[in-house]
C-alpha atoms as a PDB file:
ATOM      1  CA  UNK A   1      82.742  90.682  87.970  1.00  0.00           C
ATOM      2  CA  UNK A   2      81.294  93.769  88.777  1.00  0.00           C
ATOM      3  CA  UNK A   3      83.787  96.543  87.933  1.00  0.00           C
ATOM      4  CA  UNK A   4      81.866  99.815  89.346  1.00  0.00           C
ATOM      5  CA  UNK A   5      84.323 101.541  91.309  1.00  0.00           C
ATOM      6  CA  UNK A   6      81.779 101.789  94.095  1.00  0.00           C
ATOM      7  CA  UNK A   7      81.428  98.273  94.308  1.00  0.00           C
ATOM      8  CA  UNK A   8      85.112  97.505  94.084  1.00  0.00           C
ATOM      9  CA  UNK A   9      86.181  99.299  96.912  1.00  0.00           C
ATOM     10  CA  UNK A  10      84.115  97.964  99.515  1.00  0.00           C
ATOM     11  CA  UNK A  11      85.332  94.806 101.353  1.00  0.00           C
ATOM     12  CA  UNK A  12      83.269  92.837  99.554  1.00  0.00           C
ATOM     13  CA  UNK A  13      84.551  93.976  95.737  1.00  0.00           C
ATOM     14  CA  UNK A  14      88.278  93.733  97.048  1.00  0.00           C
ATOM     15  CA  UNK A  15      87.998  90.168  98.187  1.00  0.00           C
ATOM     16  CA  UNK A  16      85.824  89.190  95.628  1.00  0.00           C
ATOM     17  CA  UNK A  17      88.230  90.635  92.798  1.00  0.00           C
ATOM     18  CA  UNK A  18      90.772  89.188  94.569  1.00  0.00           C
ATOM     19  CA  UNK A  19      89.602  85.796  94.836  1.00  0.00           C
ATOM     20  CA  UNK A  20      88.271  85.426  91.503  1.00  0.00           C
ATOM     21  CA  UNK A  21      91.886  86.805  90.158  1.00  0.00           C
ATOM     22  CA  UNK A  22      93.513  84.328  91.703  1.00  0.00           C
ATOM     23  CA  UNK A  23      91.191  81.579  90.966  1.00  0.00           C
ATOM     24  CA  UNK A  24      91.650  82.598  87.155  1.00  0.00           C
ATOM     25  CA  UNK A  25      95.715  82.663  87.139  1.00  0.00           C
ATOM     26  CA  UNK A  26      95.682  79.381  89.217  1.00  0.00           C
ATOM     27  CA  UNK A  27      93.499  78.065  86.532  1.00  0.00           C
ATOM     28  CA  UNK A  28      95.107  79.234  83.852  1.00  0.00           C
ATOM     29  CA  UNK A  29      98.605  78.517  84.687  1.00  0.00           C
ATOM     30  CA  UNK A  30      97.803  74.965  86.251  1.00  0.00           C
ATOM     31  CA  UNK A  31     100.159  76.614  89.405  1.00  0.00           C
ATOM     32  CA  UNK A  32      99.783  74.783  93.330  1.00  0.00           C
ATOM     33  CA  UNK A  33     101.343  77.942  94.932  1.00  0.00           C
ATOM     34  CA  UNK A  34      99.424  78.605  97.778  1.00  0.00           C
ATOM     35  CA  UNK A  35      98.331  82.055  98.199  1.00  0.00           C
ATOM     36  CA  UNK A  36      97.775  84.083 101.331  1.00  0.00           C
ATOM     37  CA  UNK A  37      95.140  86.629 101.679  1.00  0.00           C
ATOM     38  CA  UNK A  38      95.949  89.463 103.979  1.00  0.00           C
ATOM     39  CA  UNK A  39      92.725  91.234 105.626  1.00  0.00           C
ATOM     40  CA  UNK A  40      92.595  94.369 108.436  1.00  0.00           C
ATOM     41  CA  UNK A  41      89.602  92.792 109.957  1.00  0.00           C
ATOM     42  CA  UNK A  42      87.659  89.902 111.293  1.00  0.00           C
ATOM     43  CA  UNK A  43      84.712  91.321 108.788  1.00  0.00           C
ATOM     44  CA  UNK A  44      87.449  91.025 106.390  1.00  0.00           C
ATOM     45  CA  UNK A  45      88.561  87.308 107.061  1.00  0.00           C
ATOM     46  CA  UNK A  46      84.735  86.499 107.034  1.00  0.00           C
ATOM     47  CA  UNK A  47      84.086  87.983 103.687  1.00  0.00           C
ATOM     48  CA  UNK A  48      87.110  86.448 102.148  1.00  0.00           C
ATOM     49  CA  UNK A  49      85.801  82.657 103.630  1.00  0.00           C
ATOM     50  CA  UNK A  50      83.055  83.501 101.766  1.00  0.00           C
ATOM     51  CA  UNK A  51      84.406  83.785  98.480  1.00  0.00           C
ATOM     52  CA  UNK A  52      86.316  80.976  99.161  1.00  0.00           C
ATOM     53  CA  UNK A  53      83.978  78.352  99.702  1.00  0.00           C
ATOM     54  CA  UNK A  54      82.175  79.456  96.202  1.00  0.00           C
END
């Protein structure tokens, strides 16, 4: 994860942080909640489909 604060405040760091969090608690608590993502914008639905499919 890249954790400069330049990087985590674009679109892309925030979805990919928050992907990757919740990949790791899912994970590590064997948990099938399912989990909503809440964007502003269609750039942000498209960047969080990203991270999801990898």
């Amino acid at each position: 994860m890249n954790c400069r604060p330049d990087m985590l405040f674009t679109p892309s760091g925030r979805s990919g942080t928050a992907v990757k969090t919740v990949r790791e608690f899912l994970d590590k608590t064997n948990s099938d909640i399912e989990v909503t993502f809440c964007g502003f914008s269609r750039q942000d639905l498209d960047i969080y489909a990203e991270f999801l499919r990898g």
